[in-house]
PDB file of N, CA and C in Angstrom:
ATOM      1  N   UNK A   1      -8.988   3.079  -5.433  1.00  0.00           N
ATOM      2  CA  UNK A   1      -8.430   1.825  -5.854  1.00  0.00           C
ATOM      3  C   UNK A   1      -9.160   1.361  -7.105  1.00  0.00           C
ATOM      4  N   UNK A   2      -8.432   0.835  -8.075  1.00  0.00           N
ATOM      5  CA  UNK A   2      -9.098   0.447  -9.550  1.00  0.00           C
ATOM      6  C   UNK A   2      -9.061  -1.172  -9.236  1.00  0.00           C
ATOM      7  N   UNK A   3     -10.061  -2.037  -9.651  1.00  0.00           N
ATOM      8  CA  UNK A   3      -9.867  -3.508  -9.620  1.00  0.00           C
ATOM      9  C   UNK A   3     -10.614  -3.675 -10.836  1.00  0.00           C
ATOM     10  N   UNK A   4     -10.169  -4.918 -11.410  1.00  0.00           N
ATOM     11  CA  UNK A   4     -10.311  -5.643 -12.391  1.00  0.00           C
ATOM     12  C   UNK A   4     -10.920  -7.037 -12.405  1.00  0.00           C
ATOM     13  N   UNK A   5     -12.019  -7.244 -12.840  1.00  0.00           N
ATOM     14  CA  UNK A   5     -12.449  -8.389 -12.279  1.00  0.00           C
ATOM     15  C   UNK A   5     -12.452  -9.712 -13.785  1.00  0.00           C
ATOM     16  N   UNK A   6     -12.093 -10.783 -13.889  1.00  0.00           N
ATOM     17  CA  UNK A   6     -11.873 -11.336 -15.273  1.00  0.00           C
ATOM     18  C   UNK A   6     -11.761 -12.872 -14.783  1.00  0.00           C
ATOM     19  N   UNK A   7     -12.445 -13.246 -15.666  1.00  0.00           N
ATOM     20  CA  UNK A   7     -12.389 -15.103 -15.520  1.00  0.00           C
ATOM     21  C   UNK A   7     -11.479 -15.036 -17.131  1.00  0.00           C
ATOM     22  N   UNK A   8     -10.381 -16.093 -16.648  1.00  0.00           N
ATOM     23  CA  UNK A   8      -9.409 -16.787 -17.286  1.00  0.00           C
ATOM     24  C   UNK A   8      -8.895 -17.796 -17.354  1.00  0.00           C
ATOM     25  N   UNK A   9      -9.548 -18.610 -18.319  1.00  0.00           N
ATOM     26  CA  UNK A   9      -8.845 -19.898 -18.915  1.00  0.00           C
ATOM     27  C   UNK A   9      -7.243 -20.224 -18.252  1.00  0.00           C
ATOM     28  N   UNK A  10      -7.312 -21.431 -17.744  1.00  0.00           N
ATOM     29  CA  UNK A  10      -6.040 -21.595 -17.576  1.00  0.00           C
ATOM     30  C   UNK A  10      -5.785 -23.028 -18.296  1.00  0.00           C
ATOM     31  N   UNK A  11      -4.317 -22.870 -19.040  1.00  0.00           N
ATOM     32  CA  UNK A  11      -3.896 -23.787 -19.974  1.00  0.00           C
ATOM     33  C   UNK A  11      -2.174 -23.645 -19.453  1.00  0.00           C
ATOM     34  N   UNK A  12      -2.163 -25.323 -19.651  1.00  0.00           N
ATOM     35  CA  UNK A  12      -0.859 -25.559 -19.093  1.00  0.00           C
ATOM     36  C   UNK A  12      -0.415 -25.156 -18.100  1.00  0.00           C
ATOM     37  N   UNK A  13      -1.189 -24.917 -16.895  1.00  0.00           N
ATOM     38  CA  UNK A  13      -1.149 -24.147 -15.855  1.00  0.00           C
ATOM     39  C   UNK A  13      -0.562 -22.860 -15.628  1.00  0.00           C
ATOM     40  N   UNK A  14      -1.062 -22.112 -16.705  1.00  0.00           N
ATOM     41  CA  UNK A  14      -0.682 -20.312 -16.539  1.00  0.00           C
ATOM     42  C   UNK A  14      -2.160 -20.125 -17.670  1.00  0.00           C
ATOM     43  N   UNK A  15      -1.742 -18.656 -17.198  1.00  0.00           N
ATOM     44  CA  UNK A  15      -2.619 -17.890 -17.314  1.00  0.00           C
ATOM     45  C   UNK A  15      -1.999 -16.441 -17.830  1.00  0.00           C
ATOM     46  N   UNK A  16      -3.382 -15.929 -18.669  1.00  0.00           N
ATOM     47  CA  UNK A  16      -2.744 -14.789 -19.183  1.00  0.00           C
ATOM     48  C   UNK A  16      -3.699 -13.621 -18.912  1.00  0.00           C
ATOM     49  N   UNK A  17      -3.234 -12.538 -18.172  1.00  0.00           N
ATOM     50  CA  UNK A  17      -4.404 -11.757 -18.046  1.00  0.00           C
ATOM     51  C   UNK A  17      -4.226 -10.217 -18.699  1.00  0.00           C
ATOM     52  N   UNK A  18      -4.640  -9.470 -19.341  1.00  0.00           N
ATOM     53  CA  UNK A  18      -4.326  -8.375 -20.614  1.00  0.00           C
ATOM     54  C   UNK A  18      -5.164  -7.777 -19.611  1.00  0.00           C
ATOM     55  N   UNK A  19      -4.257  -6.232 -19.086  1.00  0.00           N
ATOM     56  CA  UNK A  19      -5.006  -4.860 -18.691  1.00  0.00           C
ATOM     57  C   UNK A  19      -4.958  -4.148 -19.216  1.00  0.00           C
ATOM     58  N   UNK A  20      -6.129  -3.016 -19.106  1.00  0.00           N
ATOM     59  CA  UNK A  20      -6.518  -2.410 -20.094  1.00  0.00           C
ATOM     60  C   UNK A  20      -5.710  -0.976 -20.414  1.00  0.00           C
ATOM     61  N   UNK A  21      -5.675  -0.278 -21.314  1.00  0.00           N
ATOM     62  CA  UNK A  21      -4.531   0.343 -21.678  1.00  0.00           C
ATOM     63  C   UNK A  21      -4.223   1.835 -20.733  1.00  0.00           C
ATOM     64  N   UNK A  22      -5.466   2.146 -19.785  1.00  0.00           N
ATOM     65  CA  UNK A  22      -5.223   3.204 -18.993  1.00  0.00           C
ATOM     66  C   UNK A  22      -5.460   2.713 -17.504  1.00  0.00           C
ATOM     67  N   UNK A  23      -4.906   1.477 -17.616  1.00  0.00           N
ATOM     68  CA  UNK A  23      -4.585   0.652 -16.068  1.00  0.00           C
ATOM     69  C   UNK A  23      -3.034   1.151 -15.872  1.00  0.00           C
ATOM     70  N   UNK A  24      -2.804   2.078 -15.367  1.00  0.00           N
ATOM     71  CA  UNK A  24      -1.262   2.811 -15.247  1.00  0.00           C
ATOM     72  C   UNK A  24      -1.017   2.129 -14.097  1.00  0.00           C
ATOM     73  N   UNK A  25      -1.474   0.945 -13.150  1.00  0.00           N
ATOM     74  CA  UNK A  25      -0.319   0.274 -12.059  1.00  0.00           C
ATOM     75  C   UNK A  25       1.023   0.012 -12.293  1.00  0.00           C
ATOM     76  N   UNK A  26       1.334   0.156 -12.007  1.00  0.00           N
ATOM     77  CA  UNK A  26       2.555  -0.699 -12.040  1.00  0.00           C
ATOM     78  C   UNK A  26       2.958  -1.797 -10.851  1.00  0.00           C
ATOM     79  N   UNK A  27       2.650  -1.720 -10.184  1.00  0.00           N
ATOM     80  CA  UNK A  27       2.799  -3.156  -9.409  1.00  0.00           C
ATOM     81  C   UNK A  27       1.181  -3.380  -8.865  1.00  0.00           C
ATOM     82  N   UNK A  28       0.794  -4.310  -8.618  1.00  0.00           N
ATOM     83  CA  UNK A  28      -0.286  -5.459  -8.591  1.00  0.00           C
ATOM     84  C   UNK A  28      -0.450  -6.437  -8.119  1.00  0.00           C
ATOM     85  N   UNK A  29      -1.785  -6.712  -7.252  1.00  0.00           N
ATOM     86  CA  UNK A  29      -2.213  -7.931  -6.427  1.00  0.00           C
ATOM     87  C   UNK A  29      -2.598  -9.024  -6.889  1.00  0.00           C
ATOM     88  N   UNK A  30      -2.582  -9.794  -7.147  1.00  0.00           N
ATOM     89  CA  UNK A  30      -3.142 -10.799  -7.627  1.00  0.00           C
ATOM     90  C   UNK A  30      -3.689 -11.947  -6.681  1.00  0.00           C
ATOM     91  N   UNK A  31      -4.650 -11.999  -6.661  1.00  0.00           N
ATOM     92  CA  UNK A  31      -5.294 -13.255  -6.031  1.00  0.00           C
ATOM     93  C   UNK A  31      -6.096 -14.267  -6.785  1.00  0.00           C
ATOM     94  N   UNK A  32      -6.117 -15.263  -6.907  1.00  0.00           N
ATOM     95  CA  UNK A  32      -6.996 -16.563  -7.501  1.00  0.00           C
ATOM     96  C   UNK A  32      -7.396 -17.594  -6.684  1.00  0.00           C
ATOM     97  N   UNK A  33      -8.994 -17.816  -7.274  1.00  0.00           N
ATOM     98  CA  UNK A  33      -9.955 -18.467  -6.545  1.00  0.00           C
ATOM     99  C   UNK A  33     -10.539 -19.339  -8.026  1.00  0.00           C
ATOM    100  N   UNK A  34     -10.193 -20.495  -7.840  1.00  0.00           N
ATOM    101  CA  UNK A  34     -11.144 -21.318  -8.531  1.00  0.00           C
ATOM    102  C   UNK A  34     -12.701 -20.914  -8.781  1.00  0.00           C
ATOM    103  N   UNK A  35     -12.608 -21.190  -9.997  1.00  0.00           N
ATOM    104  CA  UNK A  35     -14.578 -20.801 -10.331  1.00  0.00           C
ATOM    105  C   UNK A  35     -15.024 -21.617 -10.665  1.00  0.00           C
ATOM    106  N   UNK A  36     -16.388 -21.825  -9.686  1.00  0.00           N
ATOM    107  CA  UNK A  36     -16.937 -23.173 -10.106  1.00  0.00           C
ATOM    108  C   UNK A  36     -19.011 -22.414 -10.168  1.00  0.00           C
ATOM    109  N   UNK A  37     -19.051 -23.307 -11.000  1.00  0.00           N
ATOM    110  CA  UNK A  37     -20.874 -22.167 -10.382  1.00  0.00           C
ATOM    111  C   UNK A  37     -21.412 -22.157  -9.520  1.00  0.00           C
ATOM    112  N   UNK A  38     -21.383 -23.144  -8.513  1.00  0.00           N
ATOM    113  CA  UNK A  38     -21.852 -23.398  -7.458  1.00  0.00           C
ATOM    114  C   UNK A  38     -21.271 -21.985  -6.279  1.00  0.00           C
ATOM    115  N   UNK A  39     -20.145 -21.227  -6.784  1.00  0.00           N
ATOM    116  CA  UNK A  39     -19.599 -20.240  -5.846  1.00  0.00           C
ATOM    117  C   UNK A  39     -20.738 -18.997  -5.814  1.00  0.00           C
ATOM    118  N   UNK A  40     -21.799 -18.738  -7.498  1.00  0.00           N
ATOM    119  CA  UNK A  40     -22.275 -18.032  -7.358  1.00  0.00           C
ATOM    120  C   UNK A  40     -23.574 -18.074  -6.821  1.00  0.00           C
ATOM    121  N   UNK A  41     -24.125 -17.000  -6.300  1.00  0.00           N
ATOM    122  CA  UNK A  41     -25.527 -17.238  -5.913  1.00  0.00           C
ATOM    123  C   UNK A  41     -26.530 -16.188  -6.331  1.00  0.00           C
ATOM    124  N   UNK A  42     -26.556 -16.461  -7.945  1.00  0.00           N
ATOM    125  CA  UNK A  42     -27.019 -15.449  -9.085  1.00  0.00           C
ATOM    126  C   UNK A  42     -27.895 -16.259  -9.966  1.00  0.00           C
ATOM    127  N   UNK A  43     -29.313 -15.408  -9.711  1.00  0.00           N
ATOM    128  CA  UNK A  43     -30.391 -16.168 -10.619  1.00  0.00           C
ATOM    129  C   UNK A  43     -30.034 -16.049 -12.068  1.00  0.00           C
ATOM    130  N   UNK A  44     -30.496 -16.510 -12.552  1.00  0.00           N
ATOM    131  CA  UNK A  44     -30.402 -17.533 -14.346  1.00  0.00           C
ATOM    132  C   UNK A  44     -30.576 -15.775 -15.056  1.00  0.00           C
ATOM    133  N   UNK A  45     -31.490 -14.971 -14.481  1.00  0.00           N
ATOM    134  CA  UNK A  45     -31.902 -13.399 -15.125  1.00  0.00           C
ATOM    135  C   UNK A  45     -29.756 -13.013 -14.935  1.00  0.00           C
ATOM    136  N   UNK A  46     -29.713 -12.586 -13.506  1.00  0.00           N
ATOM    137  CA  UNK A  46     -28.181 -12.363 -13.613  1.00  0.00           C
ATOM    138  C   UNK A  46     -27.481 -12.612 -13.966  1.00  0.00           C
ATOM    139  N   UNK A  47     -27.052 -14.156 -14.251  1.00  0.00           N
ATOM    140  CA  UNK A  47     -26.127 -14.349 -14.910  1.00  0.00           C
ATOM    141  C   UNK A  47     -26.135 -14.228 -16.643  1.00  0.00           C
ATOM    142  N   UNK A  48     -27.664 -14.163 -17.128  1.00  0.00           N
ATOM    143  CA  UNK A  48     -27.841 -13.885 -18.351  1.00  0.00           C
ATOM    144  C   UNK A  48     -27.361 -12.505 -18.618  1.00  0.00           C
ATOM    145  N   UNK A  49     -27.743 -11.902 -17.666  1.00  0.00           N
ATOM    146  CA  UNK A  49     -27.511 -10.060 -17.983  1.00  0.00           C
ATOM    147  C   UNK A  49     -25.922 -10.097 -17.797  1.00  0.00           C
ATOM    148  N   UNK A  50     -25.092 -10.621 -16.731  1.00  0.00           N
ATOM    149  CA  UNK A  50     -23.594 -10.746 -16.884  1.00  0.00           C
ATOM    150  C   UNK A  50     -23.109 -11.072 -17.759  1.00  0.00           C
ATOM    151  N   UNK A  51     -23.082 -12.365 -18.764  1.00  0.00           N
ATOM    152  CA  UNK A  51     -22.957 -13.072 -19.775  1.00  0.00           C
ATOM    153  C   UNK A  51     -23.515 -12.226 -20.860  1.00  0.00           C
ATOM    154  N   UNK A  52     -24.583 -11.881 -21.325  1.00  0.00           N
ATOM    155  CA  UNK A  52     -24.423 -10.261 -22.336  1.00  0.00           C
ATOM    156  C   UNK A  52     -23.506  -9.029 -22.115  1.00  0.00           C
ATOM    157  N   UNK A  53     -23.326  -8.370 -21.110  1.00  0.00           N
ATOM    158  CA  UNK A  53     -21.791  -7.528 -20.899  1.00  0.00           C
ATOM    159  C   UNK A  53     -21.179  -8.409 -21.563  1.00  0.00           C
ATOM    160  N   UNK A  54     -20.569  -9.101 -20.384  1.00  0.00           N
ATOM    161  CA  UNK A  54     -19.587  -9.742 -20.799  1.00  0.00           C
ATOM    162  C   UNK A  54     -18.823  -9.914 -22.724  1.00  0.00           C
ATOM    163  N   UNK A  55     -19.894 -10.320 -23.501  1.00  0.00           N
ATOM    164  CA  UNK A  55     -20.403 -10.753 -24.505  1.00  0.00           C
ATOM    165  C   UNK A  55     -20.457  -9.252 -25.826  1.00  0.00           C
ATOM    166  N   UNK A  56     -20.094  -8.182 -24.778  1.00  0.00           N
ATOM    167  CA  UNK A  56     -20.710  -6.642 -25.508  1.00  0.00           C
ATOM    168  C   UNK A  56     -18.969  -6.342 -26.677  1.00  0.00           C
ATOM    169  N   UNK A  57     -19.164  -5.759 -27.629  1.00  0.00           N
ATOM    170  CA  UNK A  57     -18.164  -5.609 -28.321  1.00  0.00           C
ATOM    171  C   UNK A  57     -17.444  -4.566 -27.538  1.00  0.00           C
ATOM    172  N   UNK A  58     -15.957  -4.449 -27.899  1.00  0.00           N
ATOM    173  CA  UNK A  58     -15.041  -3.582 -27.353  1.00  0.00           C
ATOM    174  C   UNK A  58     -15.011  -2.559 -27.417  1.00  0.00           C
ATOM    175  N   UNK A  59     -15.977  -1.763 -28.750  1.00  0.00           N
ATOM    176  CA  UNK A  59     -16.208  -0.517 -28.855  1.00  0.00           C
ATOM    177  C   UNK A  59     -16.982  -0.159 -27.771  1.00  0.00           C
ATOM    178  N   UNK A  60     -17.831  -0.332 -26.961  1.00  0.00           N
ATOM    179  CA  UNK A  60     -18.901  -0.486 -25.866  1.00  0.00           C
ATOM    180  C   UNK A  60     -18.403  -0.197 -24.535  1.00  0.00           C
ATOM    181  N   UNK A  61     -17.177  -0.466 -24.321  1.00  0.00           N
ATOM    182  CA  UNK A  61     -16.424  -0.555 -23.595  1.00  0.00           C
ATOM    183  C   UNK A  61     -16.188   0.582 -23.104  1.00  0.00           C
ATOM    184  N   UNK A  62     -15.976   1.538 -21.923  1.00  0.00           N
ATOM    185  CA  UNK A  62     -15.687   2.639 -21.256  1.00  0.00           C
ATOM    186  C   UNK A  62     -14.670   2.592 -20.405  1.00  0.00           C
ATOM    187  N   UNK A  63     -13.901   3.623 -19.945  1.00  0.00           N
ATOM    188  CA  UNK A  63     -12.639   3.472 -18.657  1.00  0.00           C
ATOM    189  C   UNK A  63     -13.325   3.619 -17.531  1.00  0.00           C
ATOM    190  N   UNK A  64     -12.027   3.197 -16.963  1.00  0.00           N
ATOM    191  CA  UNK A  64     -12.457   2.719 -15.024  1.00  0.00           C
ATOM    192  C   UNK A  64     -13.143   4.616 -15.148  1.00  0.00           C
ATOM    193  N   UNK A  65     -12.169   5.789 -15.042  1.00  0.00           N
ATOM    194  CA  UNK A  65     -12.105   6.770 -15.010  1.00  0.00           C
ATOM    195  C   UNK A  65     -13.756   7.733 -15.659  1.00  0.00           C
ATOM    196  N   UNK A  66     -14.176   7.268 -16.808  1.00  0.00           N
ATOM    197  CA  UNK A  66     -15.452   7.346 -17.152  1.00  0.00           C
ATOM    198  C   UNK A  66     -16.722   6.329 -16.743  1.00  0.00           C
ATOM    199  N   UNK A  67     -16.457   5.957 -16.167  1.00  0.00           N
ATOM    200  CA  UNK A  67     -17.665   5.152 -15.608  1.00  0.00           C
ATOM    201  C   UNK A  67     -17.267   5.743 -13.989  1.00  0.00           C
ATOM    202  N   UNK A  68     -16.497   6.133 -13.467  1.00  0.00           N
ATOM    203  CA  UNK A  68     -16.377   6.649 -12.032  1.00  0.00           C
ATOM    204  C   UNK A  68     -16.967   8.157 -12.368  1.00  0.00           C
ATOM    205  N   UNK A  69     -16.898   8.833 -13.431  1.00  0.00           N
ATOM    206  CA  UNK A  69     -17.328   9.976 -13.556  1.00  0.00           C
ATOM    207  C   UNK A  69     -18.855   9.838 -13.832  1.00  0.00           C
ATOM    208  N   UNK A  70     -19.604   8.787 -14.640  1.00  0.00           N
ATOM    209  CA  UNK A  70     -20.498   8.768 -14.709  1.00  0.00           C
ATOM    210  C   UNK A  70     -21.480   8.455 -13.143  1.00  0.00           C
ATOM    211  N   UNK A  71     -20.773   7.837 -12.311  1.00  0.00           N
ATOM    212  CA  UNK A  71     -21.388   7.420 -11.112  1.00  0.00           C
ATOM    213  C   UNK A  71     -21.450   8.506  -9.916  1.00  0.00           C
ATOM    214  N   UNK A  72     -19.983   9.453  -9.840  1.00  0.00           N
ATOM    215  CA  UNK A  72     -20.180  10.718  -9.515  1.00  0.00           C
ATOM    216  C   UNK A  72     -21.569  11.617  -9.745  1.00  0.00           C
ATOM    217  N   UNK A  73     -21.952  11.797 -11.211  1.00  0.00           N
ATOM    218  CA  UNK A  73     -22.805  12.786 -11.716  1.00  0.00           C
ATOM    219  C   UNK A  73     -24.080  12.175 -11.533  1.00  0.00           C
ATOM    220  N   UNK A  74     -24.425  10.935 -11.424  1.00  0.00           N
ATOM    221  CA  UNK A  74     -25.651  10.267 -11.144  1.00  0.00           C
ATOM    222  C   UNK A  74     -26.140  10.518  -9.620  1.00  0.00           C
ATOM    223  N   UNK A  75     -24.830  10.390  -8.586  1.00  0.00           N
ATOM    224  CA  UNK A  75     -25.116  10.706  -7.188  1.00  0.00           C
ATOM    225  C   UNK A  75     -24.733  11.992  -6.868  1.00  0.00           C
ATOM    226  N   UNK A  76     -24.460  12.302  -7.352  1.00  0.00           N
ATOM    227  CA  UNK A  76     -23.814  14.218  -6.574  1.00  0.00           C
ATOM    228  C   UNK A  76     -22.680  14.212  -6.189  1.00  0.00           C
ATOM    229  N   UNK A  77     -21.882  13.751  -6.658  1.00  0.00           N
ATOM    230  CA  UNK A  77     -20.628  14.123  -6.111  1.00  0.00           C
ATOM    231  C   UNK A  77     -19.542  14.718  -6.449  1.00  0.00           C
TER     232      UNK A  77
END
């Protein structure tokens, strides 16, 4: 299963969410949960280190598919 995880602005009550170009679903779950900070329970280090990803240019960026391969070869599988 591939998931996508993304905080999105909502204006005028919609929302727009852009997947990435080798997200081949075609149909899709969607669930939404208000974000408030109080939901997380992530020291000031974590959320700094999230907020840099986050923050990383698009070239930087890897597929679901290469980062599952990289996690394979790290554990043996």
């Amino acid at each position: 299963m591939e998931a996508i995880r993304q905080f999105v602005k909502v204006k005028n009550q919609q929302l727009n969410i852009i997947l990435p170009d080798d997200f081949l679903a075609e149909e899709v779950e969607v669930i939404i949960l208000a974000k408030t900070e109080s939901d997380l329970n992530l020291s000031q280090e974590q959320m700094q280190f999230l907020d840099d990803r986050v923050n990383e240019p698009e070239s930087e960026y890897i597929t679901s598919n290469e980062s599952l391969e990289k996690l394979k070869k790290k554990y043996g599988y």
